[in-house]
Structures are given as C-alpha cells and as structure tokens.
PDB file of N, CA and C in Angstrom:
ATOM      1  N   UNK A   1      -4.317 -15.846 -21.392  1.00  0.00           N
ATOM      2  CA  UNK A   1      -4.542 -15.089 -22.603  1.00  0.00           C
ATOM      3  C   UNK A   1      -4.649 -16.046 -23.792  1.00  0.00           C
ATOM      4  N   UNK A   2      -5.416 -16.175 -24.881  1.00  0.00           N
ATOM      5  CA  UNK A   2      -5.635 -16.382 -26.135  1.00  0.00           C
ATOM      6  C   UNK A   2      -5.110 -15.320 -27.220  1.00  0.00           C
ATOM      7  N   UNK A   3      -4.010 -16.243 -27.887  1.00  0.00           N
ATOM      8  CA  UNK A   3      -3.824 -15.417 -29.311  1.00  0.00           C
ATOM      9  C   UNK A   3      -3.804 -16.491 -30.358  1.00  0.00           C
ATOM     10  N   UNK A   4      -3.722 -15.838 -31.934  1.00  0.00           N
ATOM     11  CA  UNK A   4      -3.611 -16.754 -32.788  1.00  0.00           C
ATOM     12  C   UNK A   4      -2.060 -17.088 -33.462  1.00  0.00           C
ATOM     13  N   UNK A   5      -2.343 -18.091 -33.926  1.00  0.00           N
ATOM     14  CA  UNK A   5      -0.375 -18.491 -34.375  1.00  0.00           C
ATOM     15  C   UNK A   5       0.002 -17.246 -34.996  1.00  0.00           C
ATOM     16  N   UNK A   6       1.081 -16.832 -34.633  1.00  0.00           N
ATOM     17  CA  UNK A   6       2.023 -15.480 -35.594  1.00  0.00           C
ATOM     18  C   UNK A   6       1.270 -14.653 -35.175  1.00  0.00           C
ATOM     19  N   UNK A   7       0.643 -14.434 -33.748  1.00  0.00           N
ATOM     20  CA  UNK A   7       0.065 -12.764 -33.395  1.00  0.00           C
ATOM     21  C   UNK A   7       1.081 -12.585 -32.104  1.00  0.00           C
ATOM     22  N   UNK A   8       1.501 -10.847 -32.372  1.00  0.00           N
ATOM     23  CA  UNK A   8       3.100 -11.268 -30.756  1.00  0.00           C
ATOM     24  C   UNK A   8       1.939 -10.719 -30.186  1.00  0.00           C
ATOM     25  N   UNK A   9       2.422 -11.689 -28.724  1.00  0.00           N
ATOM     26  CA  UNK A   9       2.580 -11.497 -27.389  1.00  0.00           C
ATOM     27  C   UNK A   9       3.509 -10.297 -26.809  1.00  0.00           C
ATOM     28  N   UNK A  10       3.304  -9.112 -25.998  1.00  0.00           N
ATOM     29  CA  UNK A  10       3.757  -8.935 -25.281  1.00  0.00           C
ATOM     30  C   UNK A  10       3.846  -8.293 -23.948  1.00  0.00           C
ATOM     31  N   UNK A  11       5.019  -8.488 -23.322  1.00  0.00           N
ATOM     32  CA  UNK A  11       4.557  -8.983 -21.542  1.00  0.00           C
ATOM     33  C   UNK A  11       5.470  -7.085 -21.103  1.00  0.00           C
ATOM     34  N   UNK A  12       5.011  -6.741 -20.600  1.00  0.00           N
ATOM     35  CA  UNK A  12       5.521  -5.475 -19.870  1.00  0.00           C
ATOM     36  C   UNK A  12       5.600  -5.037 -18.646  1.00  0.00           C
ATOM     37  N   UNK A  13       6.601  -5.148 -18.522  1.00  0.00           N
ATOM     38  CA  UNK A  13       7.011  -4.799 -16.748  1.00  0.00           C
ATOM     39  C   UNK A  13       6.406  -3.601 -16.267  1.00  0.00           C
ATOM     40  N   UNK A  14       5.845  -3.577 -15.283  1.00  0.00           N
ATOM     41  CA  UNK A  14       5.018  -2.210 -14.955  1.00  0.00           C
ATOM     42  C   UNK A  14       5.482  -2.657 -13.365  1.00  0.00           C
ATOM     43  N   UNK A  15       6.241  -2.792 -13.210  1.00  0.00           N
ATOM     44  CA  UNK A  15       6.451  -3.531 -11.376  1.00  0.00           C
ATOM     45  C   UNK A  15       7.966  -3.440 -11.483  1.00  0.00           C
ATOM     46  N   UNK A  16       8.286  -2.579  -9.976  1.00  0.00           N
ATOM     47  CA  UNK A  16       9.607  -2.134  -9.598  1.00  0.00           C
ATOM     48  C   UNK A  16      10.494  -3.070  -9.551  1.00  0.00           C
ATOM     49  N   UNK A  17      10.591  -3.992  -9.798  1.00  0.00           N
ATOM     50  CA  UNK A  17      10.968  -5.632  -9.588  1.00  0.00           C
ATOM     51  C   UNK A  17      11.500  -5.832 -11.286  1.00  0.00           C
ATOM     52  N   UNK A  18      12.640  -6.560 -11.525  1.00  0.00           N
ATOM     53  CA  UNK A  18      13.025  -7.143 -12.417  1.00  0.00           C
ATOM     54  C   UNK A  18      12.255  -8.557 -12.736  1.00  0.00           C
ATOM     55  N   UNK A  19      11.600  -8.828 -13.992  1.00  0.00           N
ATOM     56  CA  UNK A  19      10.914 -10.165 -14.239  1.00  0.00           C
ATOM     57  C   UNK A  19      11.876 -10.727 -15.478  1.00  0.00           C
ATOM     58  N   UNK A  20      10.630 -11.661 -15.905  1.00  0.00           N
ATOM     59  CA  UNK A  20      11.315 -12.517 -16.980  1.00  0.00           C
ATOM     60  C   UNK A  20       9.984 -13.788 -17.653  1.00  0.00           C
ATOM     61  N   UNK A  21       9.670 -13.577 -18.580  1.00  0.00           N
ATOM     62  CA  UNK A  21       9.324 -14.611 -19.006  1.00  0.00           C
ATOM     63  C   UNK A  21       9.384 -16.044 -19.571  1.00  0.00           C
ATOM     64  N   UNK A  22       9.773 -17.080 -19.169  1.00  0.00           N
ATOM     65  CA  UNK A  22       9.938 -18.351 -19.777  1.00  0.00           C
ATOM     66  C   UNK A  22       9.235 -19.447 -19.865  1.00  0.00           C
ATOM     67  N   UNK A  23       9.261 -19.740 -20.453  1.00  0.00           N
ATOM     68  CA  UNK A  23       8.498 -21.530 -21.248  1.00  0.00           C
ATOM     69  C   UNK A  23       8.947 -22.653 -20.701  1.00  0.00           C
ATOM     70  N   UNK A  24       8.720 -22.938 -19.543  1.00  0.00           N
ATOM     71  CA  UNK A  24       9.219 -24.146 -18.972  1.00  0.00           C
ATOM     72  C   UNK A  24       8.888 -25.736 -19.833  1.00  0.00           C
ATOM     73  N   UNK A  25       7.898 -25.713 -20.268  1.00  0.00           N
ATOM     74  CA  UNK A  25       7.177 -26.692 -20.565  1.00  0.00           C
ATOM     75  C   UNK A  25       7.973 -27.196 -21.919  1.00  0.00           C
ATOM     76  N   UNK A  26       7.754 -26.531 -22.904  1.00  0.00           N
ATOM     77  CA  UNK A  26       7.791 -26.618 -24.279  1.00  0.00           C
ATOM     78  C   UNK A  26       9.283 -26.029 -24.817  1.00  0.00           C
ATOM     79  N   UNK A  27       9.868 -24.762 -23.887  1.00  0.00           N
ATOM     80  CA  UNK A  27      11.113 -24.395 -24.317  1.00  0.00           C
ATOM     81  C   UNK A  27      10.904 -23.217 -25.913  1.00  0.00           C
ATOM     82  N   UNK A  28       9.786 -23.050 -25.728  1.00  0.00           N
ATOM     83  CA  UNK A  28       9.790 -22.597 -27.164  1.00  0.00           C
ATOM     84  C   UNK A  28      10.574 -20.505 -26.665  1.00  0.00           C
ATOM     85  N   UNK A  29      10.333 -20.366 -25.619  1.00  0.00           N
ATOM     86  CA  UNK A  29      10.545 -18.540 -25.062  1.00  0.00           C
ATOM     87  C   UNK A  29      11.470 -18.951 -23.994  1.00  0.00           C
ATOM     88  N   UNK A  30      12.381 -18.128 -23.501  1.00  0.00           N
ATOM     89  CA  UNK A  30      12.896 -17.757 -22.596  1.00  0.00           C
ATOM     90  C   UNK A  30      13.177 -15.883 -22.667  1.00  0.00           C
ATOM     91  N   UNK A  31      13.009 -15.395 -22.220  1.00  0.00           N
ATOM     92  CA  UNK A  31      13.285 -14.068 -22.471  1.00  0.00           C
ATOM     93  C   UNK A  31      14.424 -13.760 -21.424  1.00  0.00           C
ATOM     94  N   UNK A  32      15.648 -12.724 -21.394  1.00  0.00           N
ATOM     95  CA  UNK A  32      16.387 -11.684 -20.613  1.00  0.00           C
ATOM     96  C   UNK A  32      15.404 -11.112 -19.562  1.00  0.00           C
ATOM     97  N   UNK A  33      15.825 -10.712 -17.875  1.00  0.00           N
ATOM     98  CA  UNK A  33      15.229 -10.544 -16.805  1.00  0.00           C
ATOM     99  C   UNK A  33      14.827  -8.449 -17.860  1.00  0.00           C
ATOM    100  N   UNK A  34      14.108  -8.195 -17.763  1.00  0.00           N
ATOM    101  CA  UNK A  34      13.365  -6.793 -18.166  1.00  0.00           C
ATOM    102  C   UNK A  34      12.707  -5.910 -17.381  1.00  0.00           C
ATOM    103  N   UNK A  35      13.528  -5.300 -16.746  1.00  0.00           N
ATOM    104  CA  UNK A  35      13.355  -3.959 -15.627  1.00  0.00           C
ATOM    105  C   UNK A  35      12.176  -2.821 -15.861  1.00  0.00           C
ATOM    106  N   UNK A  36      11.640  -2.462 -15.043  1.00  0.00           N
ATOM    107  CA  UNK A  36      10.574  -1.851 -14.987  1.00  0.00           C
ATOM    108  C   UNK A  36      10.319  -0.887 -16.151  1.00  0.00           C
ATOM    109  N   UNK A  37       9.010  -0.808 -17.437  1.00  0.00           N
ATOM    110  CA  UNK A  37       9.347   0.339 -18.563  1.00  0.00           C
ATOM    111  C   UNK A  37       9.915  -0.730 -19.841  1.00  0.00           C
ATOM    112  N   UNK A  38      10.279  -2.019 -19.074  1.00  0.00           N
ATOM    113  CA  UNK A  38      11.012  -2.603 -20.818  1.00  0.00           C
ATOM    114  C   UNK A  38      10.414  -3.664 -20.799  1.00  0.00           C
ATOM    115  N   UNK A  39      10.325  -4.598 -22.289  1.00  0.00           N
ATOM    116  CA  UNK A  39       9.220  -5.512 -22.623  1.00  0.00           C
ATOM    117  C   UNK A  39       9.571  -6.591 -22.949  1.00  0.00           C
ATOM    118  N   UNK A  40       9.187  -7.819 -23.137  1.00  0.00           N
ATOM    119  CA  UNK A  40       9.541  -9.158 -24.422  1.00  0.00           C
ATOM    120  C   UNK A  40       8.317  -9.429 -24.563  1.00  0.00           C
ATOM    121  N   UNK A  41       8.953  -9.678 -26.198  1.00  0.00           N
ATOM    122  CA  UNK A  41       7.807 -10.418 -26.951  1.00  0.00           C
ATOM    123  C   UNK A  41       8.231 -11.367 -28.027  1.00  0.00           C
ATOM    124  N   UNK A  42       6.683 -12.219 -27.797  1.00  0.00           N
ATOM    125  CA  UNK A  42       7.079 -13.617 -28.598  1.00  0.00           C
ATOM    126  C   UNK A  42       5.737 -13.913 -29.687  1.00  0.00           C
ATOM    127  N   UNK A  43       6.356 -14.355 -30.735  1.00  0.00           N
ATOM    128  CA  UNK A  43       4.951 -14.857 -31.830  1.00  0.00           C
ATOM    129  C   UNK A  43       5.481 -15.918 -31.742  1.00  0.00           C
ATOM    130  N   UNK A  44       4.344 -16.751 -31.307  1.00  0.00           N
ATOM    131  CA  UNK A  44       3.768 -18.013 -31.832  1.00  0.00           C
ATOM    132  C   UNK A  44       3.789 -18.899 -33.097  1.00  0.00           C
ATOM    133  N   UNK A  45       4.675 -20.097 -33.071  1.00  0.00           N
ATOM    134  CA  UNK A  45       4.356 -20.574 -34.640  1.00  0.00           C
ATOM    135  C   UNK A  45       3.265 -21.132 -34.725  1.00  0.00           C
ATOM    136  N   UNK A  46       3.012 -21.920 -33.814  1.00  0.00           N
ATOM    137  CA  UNK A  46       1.636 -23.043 -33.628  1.00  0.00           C
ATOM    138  C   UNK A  46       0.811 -23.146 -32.806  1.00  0.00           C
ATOM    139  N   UNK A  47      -0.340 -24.082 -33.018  1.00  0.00           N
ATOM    140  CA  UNK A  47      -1.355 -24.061 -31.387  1.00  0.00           C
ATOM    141  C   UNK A  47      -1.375 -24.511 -30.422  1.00  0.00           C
ATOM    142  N   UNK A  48      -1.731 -24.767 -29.701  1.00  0.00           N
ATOM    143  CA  UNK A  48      -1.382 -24.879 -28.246  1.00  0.00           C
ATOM    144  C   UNK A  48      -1.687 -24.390 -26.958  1.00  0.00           C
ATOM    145  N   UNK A  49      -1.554 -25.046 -25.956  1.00  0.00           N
ATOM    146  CA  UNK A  49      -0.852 -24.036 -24.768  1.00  0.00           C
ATOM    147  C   UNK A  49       0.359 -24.017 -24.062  1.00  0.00           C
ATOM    148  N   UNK A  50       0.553 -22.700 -24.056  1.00  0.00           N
ATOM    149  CA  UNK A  50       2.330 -22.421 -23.556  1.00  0.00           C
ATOM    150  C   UNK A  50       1.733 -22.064 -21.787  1.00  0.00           C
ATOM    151  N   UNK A  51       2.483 -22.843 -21.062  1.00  0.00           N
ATOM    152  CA  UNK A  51       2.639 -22.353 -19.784  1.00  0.00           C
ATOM    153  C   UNK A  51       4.094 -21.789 -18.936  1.00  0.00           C
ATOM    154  N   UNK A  52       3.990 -21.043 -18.603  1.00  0.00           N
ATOM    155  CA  UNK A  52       5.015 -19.894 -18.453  1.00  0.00           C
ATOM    156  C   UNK A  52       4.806 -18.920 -17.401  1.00  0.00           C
ATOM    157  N   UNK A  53       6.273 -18.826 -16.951  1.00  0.00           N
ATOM    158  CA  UNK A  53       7.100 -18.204 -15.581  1.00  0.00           C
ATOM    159  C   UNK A  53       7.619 -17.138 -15.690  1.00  0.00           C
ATOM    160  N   UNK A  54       7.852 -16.822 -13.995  1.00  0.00           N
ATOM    161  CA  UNK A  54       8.849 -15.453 -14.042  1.00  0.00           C
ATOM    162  C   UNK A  54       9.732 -16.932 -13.322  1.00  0.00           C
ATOM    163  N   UNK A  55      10.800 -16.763 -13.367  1.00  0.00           N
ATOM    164  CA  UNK A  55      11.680 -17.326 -12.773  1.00  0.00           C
ATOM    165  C   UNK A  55      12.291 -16.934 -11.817  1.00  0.00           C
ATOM    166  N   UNK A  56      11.955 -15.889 -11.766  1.00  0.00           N
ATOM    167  CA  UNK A  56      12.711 -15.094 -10.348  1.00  0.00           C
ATOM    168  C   UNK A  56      11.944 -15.021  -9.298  1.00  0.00           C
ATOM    169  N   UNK A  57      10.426 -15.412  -9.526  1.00  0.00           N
ATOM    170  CA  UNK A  57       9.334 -14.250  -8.624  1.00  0.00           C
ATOM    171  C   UNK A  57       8.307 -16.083  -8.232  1.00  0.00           C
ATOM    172  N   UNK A  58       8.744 -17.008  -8.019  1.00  0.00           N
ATOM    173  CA  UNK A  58       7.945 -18.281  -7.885  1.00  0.00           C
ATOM    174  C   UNK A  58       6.819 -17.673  -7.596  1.00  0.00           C
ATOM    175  N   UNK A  59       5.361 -18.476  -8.257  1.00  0.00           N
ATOM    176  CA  UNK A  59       4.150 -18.165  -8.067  1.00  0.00           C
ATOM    177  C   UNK A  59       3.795 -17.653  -9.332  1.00  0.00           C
ATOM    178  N   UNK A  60       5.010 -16.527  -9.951  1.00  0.00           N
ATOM    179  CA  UNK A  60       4.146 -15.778 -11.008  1.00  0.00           C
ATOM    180  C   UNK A  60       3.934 -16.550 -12.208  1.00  0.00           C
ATOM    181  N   UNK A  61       3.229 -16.846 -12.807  1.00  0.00           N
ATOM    182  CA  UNK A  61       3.002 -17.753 -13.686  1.00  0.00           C
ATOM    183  C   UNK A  61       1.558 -17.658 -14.679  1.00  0.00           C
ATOM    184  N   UNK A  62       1.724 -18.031 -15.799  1.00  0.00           N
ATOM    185  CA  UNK A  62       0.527 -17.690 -17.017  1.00  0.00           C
ATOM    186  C   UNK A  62       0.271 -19.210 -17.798  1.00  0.00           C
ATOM    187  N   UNK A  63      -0.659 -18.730 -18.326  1.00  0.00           N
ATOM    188  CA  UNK A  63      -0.860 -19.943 -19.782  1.00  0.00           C
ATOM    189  C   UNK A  63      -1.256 -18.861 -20.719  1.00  0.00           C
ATOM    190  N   UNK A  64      -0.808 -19.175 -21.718  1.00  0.00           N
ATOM    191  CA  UNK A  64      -0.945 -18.653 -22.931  1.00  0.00           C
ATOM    192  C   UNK A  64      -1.845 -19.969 -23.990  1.00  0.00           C
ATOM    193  N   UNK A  65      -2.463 -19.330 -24.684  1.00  0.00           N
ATOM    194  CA  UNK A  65      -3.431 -20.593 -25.193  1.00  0.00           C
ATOM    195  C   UNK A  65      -2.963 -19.811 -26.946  1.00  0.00           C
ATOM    196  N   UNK A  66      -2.797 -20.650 -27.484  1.00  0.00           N
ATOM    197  CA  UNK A  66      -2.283 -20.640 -29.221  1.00  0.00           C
ATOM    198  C   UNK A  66      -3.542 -21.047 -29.744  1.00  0.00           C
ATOM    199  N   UNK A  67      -4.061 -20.350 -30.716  1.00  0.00           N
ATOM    200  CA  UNK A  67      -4.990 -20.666 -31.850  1.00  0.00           C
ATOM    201  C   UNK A  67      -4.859 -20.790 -33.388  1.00  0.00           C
ATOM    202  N   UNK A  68      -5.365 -21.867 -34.473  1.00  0.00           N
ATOM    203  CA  UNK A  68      -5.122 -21.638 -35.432  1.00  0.00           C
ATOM    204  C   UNK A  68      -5.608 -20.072 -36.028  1.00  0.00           C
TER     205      UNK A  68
END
C-alpha cells in the first residue's frame, strides 16, 4: 500500500484468528494482538518504506510505502 506522511493507515481483522501489526525494521508501530471486528492504526510522520508483520501468523507480512 502507498500513503502520504500523516494519512492513517488502517489494518482490520476480518479473520477468525487474532493478528497484530508490527514494524520490524524501523520500530516505528507495534500494535496489541486485535481479534476479529477490531482495528490498529498508524499515521506516518515521514517517507519511506515500512515493512511489517503479523507476528503471530509467520508469512503474513506487508510494505507500506510513505510519501511526501
């Protein structure tokens, strides 16, 4: 996904499974595991790309791309 700095992100569990989003790379997100129906979200200060996990679920994994 592409957003611009200070636009939120957010990630929504739609899967019977407890997830979680985190920022391995950069450290900038870690979110609480968020049960099916509940959400996290993160704005961006800067550009970049954020690459990011479920930590529970190996494999699941994103890049997020930051724009001015």
């Amino acid at each position: 996904a592409t957003v611009k700095v200070g636009q939120a992100v957010k990630w929504v569990n739609q899967d019977s499974a407890p997830h979680d989003a985190t920022d391995e790379d950069t450290g900038q997100f870690k979110s609480d595991q968020f049960p099916k129906g509940e959400s996290f979200e993160f704005t961006p200060k800067k550009p970049g790309e954020i690459n990011y996990v479920c930590t529970l679920h190996p494999g699941m994994e994103g890049t997020l791309t930051v724009t001015q």
